[in-house]
PDB file of N, CA and C in Angstrom:
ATOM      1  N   UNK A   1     114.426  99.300  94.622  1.00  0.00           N
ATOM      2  CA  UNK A   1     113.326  98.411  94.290  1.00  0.00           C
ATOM      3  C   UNK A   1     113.828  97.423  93.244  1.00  0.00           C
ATOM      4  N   UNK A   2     113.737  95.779  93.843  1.00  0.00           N
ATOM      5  CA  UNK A   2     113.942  95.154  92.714  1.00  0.00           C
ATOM      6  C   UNK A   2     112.847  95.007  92.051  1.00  0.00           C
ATOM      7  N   UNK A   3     113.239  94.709  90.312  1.00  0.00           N
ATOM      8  CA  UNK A   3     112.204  94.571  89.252  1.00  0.00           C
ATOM      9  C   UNK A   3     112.227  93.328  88.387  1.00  0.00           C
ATOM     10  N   UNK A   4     111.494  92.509  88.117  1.00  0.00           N
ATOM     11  CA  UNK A   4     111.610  91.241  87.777  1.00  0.00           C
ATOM     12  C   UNK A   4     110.854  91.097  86.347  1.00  0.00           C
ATOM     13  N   UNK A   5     111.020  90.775  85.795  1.00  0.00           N
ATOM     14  CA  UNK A   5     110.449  90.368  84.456  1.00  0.00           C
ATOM     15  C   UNK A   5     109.569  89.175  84.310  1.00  0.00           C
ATOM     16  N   UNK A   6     108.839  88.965  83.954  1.00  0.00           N
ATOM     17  CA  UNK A   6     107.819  87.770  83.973  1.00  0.00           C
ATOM     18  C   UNK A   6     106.324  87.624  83.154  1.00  0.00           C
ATOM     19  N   UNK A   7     105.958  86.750  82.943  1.00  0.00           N
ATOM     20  CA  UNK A   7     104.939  86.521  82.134  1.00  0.00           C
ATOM     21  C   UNK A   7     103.423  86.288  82.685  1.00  0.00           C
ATOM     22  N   UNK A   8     103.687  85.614  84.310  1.00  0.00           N
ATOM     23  CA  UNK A   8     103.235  85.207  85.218  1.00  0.00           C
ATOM     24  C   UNK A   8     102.086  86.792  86.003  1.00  0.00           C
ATOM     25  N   UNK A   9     102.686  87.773  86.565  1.00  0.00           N
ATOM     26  CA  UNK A   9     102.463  88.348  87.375  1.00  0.00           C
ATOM     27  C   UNK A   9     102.694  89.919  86.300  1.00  0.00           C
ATOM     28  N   UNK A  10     102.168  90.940  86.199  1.00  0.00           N
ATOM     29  CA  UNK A  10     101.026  91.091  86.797  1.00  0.00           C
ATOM     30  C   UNK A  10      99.436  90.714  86.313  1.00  0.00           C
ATOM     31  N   UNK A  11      97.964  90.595  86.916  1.00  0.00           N
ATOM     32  CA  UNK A  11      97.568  89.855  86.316  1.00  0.00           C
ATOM     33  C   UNK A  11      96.788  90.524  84.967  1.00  0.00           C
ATOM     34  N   UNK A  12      96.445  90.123  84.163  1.00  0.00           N
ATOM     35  CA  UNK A  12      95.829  90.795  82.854  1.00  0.00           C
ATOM     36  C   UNK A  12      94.992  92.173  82.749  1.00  0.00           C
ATOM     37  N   UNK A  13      95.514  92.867  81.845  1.00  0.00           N
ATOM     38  CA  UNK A  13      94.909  94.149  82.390  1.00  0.00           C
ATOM     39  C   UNK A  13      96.130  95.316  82.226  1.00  0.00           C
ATOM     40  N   UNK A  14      97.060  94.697  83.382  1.00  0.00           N
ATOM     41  CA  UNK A  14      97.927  95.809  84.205  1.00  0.00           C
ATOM     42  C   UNK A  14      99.378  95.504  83.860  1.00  0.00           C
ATOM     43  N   UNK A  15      99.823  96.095  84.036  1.00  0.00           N
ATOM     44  CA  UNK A  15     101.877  96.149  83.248  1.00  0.00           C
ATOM     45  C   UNK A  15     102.639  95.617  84.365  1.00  0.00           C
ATOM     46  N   UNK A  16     102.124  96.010  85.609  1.00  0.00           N
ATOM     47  CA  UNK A  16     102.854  95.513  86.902  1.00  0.00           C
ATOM     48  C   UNK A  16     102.292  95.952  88.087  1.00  0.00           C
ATOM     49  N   UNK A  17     103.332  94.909  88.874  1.00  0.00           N
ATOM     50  CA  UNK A  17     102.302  95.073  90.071  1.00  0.00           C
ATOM     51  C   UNK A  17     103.667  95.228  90.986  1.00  0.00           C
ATOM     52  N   UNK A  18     103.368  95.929  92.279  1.00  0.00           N
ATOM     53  CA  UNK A  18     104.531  96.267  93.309  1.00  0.00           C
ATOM     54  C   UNK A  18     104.267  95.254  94.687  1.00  0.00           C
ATOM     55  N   UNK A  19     104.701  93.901  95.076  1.00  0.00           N
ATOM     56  CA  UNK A  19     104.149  92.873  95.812  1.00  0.00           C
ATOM     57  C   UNK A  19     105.787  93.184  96.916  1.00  0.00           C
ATOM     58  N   UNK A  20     105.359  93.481  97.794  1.00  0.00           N
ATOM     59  CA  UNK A  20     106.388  93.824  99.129  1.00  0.00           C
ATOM     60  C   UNK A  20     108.158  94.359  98.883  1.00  0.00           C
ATOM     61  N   UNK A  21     107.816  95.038  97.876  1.00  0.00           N
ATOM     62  CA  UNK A  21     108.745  96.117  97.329  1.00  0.00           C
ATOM     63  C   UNK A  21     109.752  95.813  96.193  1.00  0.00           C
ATOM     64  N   UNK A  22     108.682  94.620  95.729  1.00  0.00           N
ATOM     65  CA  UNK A  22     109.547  93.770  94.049  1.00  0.00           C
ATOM     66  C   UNK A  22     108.336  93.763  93.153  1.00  0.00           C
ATOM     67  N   UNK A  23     108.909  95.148  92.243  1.00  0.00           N
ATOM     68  CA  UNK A  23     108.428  95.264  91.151  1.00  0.00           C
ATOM     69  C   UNK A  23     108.480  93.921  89.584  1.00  0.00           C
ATOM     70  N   UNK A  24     106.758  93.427  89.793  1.00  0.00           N
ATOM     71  CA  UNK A  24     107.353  92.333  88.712  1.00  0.00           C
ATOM     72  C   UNK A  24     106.060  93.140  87.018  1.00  0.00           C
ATOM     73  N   UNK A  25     107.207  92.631  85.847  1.00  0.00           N
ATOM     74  CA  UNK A  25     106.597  93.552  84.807  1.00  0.00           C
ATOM     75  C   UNK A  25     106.590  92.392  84.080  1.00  0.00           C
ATOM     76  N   UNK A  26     105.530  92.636  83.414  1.00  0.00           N
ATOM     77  CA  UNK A  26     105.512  91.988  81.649  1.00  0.00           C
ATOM     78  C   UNK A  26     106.520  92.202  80.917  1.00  0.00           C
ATOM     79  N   UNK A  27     107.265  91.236  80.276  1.00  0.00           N
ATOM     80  CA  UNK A  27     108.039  91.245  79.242  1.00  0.00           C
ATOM     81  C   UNK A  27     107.774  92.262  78.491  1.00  0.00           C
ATOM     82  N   UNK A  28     108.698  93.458  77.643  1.00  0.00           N
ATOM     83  CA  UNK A  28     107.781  94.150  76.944  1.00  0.00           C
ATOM     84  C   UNK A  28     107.806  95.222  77.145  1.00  0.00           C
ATOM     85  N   UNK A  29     107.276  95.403  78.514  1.00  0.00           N
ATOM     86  CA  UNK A  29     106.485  96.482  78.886  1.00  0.00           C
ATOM     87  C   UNK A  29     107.766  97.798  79.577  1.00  0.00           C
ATOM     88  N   UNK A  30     107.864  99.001  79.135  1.00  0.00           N
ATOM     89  CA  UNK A  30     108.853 100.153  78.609  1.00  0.00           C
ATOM     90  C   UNK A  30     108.678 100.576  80.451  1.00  0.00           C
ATOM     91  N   UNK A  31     109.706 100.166  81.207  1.00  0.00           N
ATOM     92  CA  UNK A  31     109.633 101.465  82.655  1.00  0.00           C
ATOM     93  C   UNK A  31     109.738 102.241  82.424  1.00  0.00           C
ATOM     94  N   UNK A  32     108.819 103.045  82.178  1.00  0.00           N
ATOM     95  CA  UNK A  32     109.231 104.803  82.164  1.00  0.00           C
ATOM     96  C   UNK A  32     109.325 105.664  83.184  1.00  0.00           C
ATOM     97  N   UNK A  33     109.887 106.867  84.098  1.00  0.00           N
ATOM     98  CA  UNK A  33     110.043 106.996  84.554  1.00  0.00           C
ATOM     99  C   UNK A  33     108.576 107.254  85.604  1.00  0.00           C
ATOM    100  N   UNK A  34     107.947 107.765  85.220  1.00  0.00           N
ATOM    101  CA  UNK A  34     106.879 107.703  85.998  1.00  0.00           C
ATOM    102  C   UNK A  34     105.840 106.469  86.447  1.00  0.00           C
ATOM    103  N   UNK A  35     106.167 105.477  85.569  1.00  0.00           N
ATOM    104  CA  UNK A  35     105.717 103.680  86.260  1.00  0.00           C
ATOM    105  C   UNK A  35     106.739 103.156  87.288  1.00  0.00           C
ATOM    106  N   UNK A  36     107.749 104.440  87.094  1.00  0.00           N
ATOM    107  CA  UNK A  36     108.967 103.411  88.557  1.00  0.00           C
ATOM    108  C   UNK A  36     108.499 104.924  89.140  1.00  0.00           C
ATOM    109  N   UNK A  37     108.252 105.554  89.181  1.00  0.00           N
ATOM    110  CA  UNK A  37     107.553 106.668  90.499  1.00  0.00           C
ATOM    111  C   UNK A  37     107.341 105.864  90.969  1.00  0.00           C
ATOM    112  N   UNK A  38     105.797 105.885  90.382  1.00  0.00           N
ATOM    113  CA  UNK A  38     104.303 105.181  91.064  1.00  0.00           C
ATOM    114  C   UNK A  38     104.479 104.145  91.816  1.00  0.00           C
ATOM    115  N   UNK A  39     105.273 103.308  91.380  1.00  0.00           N
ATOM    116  CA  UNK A  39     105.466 101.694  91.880  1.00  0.00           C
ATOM    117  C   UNK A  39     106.380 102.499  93.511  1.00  0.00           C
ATOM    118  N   UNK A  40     107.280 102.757  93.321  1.00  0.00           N
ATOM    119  CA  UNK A  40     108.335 103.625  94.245  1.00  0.00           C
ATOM    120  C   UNK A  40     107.588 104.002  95.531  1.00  0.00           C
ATOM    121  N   UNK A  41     106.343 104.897  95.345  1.00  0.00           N
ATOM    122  CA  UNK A  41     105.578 105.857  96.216  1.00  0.00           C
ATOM    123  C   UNK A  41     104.728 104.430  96.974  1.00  0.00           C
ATOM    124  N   UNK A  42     104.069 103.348  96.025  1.00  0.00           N
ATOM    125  CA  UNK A  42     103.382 102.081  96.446  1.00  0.00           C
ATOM    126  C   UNK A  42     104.686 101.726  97.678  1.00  0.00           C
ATOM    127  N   UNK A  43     105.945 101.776  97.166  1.00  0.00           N
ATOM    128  CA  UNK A  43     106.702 101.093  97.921  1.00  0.00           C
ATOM    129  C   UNK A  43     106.936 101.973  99.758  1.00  0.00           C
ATOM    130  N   UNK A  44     106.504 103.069  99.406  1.00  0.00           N
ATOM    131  CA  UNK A  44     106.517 103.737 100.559  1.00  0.00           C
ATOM    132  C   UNK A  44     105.768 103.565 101.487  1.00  0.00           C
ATOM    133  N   UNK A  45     104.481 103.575 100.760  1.00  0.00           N
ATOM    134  CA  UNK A  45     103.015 103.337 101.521  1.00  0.00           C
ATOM    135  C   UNK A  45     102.808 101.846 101.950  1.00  0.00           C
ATOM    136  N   UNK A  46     103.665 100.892 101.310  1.00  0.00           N
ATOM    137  CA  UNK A  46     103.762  99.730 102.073  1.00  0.00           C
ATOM    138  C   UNK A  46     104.958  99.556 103.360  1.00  0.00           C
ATOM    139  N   UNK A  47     105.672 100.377 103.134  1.00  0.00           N
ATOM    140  CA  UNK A  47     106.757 100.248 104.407  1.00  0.00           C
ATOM    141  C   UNK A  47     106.144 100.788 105.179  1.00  0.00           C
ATOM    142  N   UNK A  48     105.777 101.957 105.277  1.00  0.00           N
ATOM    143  CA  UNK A  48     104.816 103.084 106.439  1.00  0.00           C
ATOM    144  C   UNK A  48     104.198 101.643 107.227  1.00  0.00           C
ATOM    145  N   UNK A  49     103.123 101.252 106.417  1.00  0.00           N
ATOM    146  CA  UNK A  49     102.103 100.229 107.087  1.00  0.00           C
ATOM    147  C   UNK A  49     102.510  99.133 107.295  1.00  0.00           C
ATOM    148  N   UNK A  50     103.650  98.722 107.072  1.00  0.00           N
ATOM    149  CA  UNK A  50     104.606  97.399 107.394  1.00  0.00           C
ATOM    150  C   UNK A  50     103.935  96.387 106.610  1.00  0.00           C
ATOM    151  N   UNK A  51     103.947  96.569 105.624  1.00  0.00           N
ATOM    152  CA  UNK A  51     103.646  95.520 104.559  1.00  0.00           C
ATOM    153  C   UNK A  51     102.458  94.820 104.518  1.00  0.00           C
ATOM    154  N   UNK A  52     102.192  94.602 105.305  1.00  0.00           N
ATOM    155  CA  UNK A  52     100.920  93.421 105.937  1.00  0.00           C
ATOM    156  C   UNK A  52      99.370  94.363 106.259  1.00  0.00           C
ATOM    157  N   UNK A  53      99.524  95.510 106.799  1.00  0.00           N
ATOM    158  CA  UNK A  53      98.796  96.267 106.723  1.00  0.00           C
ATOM    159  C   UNK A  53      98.085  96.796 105.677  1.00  0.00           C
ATOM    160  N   UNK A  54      99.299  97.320 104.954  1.00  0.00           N
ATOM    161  CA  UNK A  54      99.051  98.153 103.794  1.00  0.00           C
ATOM    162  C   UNK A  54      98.283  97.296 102.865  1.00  0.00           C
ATOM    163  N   UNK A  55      98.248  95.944 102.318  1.00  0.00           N
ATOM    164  CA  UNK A  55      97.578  94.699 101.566  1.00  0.00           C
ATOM    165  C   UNK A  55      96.016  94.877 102.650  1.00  0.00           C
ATOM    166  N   UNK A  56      95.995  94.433 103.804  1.00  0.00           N
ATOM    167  CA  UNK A  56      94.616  94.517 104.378  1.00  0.00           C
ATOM    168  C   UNK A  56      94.044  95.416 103.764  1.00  0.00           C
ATOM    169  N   UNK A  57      94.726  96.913 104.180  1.00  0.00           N
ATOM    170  CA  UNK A  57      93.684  97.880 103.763  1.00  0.00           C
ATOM    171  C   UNK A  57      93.176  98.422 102.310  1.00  0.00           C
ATOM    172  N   UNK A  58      94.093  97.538 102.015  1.00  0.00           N
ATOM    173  CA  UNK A  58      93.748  97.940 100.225  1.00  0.00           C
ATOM    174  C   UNK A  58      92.799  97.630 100.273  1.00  0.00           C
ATOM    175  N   UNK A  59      92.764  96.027 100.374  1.00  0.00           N
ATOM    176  CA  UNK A  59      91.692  94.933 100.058  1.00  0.00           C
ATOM    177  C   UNK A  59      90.287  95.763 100.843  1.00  0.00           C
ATOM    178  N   UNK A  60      90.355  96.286 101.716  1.00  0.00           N
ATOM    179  CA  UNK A  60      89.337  97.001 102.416  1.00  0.00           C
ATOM    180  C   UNK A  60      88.772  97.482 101.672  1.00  0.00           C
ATOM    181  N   UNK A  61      89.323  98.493 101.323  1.00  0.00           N
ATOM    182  CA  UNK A  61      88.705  99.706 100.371  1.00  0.00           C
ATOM    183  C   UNK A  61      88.611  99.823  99.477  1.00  0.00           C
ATOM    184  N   UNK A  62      89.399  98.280  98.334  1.00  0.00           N
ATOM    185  CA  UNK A  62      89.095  98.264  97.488  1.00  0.00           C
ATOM    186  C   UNK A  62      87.409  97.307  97.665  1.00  0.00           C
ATOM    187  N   UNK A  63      87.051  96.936  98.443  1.00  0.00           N
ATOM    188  CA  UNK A  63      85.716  96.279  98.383  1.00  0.00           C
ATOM    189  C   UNK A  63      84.270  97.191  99.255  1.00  0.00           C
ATOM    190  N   UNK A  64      84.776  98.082 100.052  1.00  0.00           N
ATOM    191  CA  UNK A  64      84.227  99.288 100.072  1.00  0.00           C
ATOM    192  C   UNK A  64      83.484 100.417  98.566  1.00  0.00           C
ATOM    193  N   UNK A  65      84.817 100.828  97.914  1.00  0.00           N
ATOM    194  CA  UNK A  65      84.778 101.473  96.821  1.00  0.00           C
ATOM    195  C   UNK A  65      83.888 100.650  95.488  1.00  0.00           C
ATOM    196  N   UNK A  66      83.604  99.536  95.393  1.00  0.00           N
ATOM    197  CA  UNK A  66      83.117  98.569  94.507  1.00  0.00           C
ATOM    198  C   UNK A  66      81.911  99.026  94.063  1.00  0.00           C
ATOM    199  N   UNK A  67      80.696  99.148  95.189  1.00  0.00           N
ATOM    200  CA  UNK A  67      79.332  99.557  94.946  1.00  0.00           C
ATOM    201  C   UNK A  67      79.435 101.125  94.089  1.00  0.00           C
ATOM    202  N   UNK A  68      80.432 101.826  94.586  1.00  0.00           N
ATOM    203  CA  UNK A  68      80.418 103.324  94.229  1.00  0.00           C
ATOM    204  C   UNK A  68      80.528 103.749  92.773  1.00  0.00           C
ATOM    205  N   UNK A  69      80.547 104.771  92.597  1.00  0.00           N
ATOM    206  CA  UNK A  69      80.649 105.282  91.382  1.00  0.00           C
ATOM    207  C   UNK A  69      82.044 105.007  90.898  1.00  0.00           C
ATOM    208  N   UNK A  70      81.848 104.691  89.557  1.00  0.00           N
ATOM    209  CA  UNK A  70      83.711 104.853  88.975  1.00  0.00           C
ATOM    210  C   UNK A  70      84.501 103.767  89.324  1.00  0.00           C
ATOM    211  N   UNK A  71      85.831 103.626  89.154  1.00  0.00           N
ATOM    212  CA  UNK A  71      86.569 103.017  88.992  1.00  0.00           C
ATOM    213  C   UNK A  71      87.158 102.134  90.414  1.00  0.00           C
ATOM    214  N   UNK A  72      86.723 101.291  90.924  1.00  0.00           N
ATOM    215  CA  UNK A  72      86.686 101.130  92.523  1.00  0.00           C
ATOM    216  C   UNK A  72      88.355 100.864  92.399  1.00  0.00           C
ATOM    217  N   UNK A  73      89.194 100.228  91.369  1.00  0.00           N
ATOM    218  CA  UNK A  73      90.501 100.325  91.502  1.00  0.00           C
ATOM    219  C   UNK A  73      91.265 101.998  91.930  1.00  0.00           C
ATOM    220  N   UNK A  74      91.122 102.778  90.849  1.00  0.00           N
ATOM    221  CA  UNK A  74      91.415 103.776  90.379  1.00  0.00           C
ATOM    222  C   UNK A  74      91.057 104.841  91.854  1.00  0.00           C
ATOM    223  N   UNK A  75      89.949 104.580  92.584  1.00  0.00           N
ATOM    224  CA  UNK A  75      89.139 104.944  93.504  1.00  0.00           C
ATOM    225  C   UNK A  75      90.448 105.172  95.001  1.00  0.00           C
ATOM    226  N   UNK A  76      90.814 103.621  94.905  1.00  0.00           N
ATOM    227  CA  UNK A  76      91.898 103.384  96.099  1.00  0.00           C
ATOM    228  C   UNK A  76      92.587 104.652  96.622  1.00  0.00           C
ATOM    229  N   UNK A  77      92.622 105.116  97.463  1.00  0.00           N
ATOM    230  CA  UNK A  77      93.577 106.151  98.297  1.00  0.00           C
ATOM    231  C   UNK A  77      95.205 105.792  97.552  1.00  0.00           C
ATOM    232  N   UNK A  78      95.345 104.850  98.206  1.00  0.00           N
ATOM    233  CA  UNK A  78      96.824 104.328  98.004  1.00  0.00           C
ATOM    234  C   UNK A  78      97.113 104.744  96.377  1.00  0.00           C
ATOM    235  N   UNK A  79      96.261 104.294  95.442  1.00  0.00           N
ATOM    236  CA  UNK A  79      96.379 104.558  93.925  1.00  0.00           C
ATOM    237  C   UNK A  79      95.895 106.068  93.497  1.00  0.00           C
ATOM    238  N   UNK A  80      95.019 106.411  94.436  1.00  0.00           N
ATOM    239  CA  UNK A  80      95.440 108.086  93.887  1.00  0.00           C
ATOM    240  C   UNK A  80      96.275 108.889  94.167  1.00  0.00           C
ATOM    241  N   UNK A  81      97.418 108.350  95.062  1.00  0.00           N
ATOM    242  CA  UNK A  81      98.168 109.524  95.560  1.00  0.00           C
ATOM    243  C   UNK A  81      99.453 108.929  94.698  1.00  0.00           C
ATOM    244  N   UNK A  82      99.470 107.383  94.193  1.00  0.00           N
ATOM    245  CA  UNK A  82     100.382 107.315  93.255  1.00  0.00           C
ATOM    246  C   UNK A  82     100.377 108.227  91.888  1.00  0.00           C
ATOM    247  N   UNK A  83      99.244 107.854  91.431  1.00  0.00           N
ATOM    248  CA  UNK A  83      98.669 108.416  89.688  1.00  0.00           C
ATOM    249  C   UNK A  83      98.599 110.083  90.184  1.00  0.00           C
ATOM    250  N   UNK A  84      98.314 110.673  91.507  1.00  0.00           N
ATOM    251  CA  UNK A  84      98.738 112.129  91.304  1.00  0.00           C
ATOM    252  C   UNK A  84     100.184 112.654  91.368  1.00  0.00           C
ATOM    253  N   UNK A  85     100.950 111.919  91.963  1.00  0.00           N
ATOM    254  CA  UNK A  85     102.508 112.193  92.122  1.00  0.00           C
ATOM    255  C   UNK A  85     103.121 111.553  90.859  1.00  0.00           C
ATOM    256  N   UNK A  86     102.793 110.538  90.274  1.00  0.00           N
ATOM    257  CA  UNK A  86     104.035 109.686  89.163  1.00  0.00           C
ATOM    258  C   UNK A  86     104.505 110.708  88.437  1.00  0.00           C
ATOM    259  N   UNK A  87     104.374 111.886  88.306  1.00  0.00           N
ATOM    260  CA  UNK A  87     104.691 112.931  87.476  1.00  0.00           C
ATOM    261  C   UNK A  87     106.165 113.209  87.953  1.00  0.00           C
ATOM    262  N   UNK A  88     105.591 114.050  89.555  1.00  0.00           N
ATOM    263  CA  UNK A  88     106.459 114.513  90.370  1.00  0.00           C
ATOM    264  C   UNK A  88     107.429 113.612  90.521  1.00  0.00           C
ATOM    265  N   UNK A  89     109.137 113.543  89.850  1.00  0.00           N
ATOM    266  CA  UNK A  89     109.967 112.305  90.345  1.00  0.00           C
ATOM    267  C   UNK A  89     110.695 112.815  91.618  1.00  0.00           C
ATOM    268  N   UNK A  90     110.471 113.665  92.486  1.00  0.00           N
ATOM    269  CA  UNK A  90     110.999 114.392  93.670  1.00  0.00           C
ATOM    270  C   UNK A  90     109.954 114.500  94.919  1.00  0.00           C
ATOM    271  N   UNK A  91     108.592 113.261  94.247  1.00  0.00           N
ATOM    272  CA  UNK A  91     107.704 113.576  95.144  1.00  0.00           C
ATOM    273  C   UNK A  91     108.475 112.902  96.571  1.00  0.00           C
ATOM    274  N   UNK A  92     108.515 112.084  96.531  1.00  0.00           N
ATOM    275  CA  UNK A  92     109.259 111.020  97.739  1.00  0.00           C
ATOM    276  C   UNK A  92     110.031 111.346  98.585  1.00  0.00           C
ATOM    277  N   UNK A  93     110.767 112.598  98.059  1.00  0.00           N
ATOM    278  CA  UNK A  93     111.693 113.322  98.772  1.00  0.00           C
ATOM    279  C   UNK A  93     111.076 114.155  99.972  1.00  0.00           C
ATOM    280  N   UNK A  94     110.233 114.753  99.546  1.00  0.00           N
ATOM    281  CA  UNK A  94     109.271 115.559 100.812  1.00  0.00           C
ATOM    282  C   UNK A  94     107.667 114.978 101.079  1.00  0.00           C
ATOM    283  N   UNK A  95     107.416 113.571 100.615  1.00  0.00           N
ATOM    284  CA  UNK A  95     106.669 113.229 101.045  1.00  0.00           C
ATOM    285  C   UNK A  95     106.443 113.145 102.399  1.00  0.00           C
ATOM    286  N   UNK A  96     105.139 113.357 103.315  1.00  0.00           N
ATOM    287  CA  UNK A  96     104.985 113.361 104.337  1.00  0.00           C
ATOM    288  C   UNK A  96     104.494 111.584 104.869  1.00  0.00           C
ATOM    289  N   UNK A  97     104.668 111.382 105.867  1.00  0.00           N
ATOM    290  CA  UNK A  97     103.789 109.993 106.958  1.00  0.00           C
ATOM    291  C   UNK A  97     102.426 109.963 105.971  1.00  0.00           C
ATOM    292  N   UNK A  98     102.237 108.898 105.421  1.00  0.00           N
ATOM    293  CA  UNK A  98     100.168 108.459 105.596  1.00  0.00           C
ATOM    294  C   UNK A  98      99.907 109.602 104.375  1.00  0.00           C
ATOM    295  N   UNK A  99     100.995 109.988 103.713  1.00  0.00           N
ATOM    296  CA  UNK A  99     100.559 111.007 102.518  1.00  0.00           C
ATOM    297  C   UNK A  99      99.213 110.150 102.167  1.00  0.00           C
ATOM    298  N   UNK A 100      98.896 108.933 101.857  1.00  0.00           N
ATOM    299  CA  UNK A 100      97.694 108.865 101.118  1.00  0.00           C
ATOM    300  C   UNK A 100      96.287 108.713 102.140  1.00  0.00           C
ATOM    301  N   UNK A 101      96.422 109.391 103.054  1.00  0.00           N
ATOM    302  CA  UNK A 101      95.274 109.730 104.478  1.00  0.00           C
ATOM    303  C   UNK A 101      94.164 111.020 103.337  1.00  0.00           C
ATOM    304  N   UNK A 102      95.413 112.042 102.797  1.00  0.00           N
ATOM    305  CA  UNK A 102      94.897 112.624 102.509  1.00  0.00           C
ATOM    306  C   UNK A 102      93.396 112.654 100.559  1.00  0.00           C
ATOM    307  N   UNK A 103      93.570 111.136 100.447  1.00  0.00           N
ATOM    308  CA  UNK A 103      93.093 111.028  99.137  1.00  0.00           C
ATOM    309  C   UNK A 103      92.040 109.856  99.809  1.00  0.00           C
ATOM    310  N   UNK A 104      91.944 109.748 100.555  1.00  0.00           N
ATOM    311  CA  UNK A 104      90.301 108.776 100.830  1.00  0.00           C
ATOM    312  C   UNK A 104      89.268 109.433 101.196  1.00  0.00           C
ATOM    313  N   UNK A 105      88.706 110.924 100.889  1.00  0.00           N
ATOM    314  CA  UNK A 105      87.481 111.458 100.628  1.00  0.00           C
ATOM    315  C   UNK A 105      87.005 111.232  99.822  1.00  0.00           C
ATOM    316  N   UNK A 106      87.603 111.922  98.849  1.00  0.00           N
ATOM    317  CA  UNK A 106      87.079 111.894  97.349  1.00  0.00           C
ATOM    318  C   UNK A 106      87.273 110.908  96.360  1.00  0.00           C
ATOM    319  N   UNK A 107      86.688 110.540  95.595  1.00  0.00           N
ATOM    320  CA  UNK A 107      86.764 109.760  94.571  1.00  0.00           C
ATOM    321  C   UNK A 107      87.076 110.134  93.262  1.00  0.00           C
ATOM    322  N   UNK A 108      87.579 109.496  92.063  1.00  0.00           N
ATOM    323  CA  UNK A 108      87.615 109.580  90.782  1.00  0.00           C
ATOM    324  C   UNK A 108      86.329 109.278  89.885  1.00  0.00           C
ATOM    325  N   UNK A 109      85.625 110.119  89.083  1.00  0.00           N
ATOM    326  CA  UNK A 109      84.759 109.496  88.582  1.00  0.00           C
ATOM    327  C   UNK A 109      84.782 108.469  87.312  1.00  0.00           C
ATOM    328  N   UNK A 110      86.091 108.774  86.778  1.00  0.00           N
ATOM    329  CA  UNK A 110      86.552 107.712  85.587  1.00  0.00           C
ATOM    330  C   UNK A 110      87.961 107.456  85.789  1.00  0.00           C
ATOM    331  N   UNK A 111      88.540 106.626  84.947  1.00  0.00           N
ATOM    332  CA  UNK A 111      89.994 106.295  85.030  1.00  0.00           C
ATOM    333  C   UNK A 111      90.636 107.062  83.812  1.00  0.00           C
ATOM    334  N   UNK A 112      91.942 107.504  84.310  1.00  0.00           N
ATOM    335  CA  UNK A 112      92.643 108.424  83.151  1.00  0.00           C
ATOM    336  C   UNK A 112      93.026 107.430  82.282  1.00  0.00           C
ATOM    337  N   UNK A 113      94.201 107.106  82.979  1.00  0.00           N
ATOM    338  CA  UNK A 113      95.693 106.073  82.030  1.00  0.00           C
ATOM    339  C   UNK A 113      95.748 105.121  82.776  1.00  0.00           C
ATOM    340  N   UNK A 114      95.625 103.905  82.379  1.00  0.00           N
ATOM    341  CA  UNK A 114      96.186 102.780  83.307  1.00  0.00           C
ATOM    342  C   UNK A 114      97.593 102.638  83.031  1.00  0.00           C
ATOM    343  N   UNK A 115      98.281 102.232  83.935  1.00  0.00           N
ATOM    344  CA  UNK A 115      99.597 101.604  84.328  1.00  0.00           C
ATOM    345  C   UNK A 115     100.164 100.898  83.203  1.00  0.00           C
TER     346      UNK A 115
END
């Protein structure tokens, strides 16, 4: 994964963002090993869905999840199966197909740690 430094991207709020498998960060801002997980596992779940997909369906569900309770970011499938693995740095290794199929039931009712 390339990682880019910039002032520009990601937008306010957030430390970085993973845009078709180029990690771009705020000046500043410390990769620790579990923000290059997370970003890493994003990078998976966008190859699976061939890039183009994986952006649709965010956008889906992130405007689905909006009305609901809690954090409609935080809410995302795709972002809970990051924020539950960034721990695990061996998750990737035995990750399965569509691992994040399994995190669009349930929801988060608050946000832990942001990014």
């Amino acid at each position: 994964m390339k990682i880019i430094r910039t002032s520009i991207l990601p937008f306010h709020g957030f430390s970085a963002i993973n845009l078709l498998g180029v990690l771009f960060v705020h000046h500043g801002v410390y990769l620790s090993n579990e923000l290059i997980n997370h970003e890493r596992i994003h990078t998976a779940q966008q190859r699976e869905m061939l890039f183009v997909f994986f952006y649709i369906f965010y956008m889906i569900e992130w405007l689905v999840r909006l009305p609901m309770r809690g954090n409609a970011y935080r809410n995302i499938s795709f972002e809970r199966e990051a924020y539950a693995n960034q721990r695990n740095l061996d998750y990737l290794k035995s990750r399965p197909l569509y691992a994040w199929r399994r995190y669009l039931k349930r929801s988060v009712r608050q946000s832990k740690t942001p990014i």
